[in-house]
N, C-alpha and C. Protein backbone atom coordinates (compact mmCIF):
# COMPACT_ATOMS: atom_id res chain seq x y z
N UNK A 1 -3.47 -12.04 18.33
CA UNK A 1 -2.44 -12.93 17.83
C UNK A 1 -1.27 -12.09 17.31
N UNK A 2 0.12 -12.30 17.15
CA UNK A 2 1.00 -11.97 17.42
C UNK A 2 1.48 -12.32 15.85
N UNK A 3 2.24 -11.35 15.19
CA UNK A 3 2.39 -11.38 13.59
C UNK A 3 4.07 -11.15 13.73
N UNK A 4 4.24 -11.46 12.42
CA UNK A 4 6.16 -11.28 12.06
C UNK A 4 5.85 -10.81 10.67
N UNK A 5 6.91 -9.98 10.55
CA UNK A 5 6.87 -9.32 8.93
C UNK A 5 7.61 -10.23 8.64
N UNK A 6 8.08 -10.07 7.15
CA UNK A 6 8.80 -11.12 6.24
C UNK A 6 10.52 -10.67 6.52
N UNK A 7 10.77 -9.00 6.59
CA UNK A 7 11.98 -8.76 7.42
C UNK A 7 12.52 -9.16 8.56
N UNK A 8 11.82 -9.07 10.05
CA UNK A 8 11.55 -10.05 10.91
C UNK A 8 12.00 -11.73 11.06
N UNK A 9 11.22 -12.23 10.04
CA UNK A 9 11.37 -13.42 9.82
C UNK A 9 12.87 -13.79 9.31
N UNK A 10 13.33 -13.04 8.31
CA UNK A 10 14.31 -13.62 8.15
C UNK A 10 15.27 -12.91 8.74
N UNK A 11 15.66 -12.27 9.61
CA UNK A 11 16.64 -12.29 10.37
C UNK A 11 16.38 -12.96 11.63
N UNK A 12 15.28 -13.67 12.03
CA UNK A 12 15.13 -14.80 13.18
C UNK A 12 16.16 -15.88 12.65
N UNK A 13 15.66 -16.12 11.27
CA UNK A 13 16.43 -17.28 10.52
C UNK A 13 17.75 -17.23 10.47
N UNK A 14 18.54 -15.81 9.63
CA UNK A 14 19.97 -15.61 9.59
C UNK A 14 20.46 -15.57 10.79
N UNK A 15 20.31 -15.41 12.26
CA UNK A 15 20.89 -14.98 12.97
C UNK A 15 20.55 -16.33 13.86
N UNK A 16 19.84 -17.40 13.36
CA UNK A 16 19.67 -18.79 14.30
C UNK A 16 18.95 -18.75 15.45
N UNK A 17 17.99 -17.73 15.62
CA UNK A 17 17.12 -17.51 16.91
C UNK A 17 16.47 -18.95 17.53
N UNK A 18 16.41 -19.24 18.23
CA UNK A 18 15.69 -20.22 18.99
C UNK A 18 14.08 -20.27 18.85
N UNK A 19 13.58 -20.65 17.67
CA UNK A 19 12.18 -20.62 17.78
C UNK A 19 11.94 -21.97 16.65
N UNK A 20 10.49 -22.13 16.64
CA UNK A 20 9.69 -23.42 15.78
C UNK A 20 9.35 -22.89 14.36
N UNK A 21 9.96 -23.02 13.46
CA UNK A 21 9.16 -22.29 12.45
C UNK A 21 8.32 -23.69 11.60
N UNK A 22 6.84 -23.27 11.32
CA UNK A 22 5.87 -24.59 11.12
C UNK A 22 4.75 -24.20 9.69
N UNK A 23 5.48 -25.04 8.85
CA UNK A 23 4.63 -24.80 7.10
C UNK A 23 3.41 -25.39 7.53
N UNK A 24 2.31 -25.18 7.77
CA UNK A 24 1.16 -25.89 7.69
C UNK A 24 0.32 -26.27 6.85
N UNK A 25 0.92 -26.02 5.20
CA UNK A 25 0.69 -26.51 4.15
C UNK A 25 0.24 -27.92 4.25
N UNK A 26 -0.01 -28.50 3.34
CA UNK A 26 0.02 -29.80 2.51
C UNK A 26 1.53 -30.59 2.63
N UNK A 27 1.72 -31.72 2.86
CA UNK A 27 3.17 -32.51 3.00
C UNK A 27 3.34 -32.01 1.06
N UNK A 28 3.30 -31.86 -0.13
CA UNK A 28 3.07 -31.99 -1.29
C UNK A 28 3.73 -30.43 -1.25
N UNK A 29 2.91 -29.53 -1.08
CA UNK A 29 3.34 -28.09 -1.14
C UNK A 29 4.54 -27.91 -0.33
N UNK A 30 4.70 -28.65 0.73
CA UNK A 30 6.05 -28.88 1.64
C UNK A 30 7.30 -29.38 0.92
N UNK A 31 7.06 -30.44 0.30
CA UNK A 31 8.01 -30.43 -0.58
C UNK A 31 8.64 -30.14 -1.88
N UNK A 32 7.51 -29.57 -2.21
CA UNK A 32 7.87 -28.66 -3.71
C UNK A 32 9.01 -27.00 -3.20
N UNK A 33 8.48 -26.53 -1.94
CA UNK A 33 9.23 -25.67 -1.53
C UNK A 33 8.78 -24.78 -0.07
N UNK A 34 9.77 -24.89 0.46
CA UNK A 34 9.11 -23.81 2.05
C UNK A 34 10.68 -22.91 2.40
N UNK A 35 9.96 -22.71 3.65
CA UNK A 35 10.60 -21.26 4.24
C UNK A 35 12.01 -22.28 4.34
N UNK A 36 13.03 -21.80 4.78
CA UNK A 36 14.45 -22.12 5.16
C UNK A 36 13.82 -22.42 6.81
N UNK A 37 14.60 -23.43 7.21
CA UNK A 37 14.40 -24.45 8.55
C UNK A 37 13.18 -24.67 8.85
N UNK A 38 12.21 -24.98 8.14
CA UNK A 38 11.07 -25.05 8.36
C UNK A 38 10.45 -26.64 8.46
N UNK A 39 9.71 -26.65 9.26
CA UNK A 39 9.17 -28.14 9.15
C UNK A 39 7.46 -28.36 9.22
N UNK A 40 6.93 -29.54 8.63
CA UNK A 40 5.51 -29.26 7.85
C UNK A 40 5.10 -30.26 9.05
N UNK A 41 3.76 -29.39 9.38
CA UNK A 41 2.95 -30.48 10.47
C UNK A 41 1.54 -29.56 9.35
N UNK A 42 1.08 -31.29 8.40
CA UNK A 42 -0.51 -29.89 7.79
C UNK A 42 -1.41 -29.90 8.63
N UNK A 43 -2.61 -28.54 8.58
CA UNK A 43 -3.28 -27.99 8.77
C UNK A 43 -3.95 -29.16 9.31
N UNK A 44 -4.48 -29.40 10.74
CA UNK A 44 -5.34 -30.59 11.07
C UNK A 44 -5.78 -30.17 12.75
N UNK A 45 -6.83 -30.59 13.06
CA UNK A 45 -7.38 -30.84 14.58
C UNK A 45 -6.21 -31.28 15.26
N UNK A 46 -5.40 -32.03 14.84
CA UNK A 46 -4.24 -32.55 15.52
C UNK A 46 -2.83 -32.08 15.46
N UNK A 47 -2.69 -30.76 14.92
CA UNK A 47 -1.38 -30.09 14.66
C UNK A 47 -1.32 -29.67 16.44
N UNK A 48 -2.32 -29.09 17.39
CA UNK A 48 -1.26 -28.76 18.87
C UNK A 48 -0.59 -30.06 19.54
N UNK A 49 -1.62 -31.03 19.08
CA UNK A 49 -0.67 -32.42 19.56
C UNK A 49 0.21 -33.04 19.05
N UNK A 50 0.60 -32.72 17.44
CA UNK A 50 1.78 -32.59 17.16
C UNK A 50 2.79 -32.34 17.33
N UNK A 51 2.72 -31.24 17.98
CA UNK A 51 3.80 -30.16 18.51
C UNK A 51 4.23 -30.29 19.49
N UNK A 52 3.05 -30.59 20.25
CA UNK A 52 3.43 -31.09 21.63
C UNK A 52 4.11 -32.42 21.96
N UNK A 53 3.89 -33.75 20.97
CA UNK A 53 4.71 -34.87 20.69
C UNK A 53 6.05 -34.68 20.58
N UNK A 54 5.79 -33.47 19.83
CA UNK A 54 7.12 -32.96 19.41
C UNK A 54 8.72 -32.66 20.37
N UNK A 55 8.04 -32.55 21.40
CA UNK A 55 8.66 -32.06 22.39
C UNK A 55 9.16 -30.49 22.66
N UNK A 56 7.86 -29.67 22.44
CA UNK A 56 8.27 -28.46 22.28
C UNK A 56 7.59 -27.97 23.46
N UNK A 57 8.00 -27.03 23.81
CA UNK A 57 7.63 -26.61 25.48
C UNK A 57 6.52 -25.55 24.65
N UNK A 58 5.40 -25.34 25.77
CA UNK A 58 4.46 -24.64 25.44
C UNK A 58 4.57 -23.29 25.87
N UNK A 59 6.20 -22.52 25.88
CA UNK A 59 6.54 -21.34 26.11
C UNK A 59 7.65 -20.78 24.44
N UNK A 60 7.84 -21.91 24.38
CA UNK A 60 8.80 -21.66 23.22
C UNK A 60 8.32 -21.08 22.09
N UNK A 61 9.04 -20.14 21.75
CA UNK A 61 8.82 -19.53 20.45
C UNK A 61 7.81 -20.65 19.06
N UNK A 62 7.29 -19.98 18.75
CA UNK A 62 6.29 -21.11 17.12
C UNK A 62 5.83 -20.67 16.50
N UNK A 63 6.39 -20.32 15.27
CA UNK A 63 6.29 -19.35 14.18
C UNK A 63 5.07 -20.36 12.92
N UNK A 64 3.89 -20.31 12.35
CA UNK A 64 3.39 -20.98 11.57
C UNK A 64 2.87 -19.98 10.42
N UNK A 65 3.09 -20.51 9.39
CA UNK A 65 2.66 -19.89 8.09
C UNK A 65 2.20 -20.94 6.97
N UNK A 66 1.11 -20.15 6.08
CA UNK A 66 0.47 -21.09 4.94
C UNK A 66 1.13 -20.18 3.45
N UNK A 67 0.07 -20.01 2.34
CA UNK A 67 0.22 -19.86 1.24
C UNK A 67 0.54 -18.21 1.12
N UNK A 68 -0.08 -17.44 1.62
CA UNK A 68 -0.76 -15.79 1.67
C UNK A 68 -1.76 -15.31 3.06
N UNK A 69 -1.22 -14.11 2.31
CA UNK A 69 -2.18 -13.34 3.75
C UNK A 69 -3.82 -13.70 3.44
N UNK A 70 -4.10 -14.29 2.23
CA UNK A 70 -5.54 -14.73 2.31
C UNK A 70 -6.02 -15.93 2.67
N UNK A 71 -4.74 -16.51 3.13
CA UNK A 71 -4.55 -18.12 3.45
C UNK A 71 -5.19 -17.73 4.85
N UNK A 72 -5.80 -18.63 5.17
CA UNK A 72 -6.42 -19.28 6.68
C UNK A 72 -6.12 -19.93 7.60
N UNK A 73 -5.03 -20.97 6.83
CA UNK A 73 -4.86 -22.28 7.56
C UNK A 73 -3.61 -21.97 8.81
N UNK A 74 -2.80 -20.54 8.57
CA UNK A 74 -1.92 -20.54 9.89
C UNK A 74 -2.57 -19.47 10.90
N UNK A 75 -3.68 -18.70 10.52
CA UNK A 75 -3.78 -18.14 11.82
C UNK A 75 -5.46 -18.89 12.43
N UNK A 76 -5.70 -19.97 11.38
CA UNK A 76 -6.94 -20.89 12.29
C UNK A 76 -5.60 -21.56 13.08
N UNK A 77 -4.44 -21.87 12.57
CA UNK A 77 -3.85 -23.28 13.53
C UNK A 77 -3.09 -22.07 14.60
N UNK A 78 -2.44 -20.91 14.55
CA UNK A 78 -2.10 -20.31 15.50
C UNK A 78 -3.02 -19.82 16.58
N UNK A 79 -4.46 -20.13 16.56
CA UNK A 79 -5.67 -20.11 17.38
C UNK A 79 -5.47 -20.94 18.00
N UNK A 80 -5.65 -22.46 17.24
CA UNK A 80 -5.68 -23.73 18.17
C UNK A 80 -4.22 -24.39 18.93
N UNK A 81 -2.77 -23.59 18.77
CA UNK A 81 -1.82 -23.65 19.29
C UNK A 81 -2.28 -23.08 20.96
N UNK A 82 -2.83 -21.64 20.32
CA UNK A 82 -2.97 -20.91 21.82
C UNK A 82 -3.99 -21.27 22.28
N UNK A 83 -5.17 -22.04 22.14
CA UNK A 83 -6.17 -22.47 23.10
C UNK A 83 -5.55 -23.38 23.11
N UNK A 84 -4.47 -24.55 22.87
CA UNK A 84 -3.74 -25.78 23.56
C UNK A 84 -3.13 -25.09 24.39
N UNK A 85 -2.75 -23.63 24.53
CA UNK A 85 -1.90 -23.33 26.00
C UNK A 85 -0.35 -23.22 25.51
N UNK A 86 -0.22 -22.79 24.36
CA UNK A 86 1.01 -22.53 23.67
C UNK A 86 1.12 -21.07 23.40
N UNK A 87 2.00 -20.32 24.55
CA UNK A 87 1.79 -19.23 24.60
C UNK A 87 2.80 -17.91 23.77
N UNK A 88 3.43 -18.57 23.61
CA UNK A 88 4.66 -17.93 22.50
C UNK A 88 3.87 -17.88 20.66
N UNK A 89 2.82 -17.67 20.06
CA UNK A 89 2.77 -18.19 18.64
C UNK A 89 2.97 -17.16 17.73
N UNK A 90 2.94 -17.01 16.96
CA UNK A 90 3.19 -15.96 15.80
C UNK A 90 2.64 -16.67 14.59
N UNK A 91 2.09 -15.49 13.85
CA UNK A 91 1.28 -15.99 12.72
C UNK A 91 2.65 -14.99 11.54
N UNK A 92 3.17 -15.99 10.84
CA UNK A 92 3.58 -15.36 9.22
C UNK A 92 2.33 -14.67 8.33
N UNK A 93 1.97 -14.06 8.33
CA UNK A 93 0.81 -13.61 7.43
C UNK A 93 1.30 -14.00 5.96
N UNK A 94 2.04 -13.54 5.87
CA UNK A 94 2.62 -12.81 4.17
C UNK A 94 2.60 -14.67 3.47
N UNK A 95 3.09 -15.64 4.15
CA UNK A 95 2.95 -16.93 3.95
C UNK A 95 4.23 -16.69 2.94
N UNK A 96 4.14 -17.86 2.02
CA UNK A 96 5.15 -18.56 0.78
C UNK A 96 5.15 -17.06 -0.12
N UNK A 97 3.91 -16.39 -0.61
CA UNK A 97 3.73 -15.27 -1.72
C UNK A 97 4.54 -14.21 -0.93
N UNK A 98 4.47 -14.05 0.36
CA UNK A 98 5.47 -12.67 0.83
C UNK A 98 7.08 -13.15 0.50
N UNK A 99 7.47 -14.20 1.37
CA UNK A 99 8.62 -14.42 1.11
C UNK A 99 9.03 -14.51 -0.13
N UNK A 100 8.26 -15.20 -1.25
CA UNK A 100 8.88 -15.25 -2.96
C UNK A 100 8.77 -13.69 -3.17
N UNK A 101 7.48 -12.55 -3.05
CA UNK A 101 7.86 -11.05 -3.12
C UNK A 101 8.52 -10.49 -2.52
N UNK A 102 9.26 -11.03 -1.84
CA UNK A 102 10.42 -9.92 -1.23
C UNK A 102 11.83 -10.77 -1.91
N UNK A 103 11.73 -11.55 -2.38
CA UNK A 103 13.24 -12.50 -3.32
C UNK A 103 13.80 -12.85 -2.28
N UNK A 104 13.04 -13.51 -0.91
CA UNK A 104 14.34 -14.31 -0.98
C UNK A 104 14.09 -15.92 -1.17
N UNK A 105 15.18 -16.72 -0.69
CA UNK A 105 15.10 -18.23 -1.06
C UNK A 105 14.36 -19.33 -0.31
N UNK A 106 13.84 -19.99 -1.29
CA UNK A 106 13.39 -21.11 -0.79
C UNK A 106 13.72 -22.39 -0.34
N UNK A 107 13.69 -23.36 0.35
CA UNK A 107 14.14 -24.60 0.62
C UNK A 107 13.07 -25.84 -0.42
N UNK A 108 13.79 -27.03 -0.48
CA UNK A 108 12.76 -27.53 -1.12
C UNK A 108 13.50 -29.52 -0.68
N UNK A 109 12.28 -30.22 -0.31
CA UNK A 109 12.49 -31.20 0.34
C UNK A 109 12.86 -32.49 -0.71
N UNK A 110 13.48 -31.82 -1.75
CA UNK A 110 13.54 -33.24 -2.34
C UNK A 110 15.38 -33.21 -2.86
């Protein structure tokens, strides 16, 4: 599986790259605060068919991240992206705790 540092990441963001970036948090933790352009599909059996509702081509870039690198929930769902046949995925390791340790900003849905 295919990783992004937190440097990485945010120059995908500053520079407007063409990719999915996907909080797989809790809708609750989603809106208290997430990554910048980020959108929350949570952690479920049904997040590749989400995506795929979504209308996202199963070549396109899809960046997913949870809480921390001890978090589970984005590289179990960046598993079940790529056994749906979603061949572009990237796992955020560092999650919400990398991005707040490196300072930069958060978005927040309310």
């Amino acid at each position: 599986m295919k990783t992004i540092t937190t440097n990485e990441l945010k120059d995908k963001i500053d520079t407007g790259d063409n990719f999915h970036l996907i909080d797989v948090l809790s809708d609750q933790s989603y809106q208290e605060h997430h990554l910048p352009t980020a959108i929350n599909i949570p952690q479920s059996p049904e997040l590749p068919k989400q995506v795929e509702d979504m209308g996202i081509a199963k070549d396109e870039e899809i960046i997913v991240y949870c809480g921390s690198v001890t978090c589970m929930a984005s590289p179990t769902m960046a598993k079940a992206l790529e056994s749906a046949g979603f061949s572009n995925v990237v796992d955020y390791e560092d999650g919400l705790a990398g991005w707040q340790d490196a300072g930069q900003e958060f978005e927040t849905a309310g």
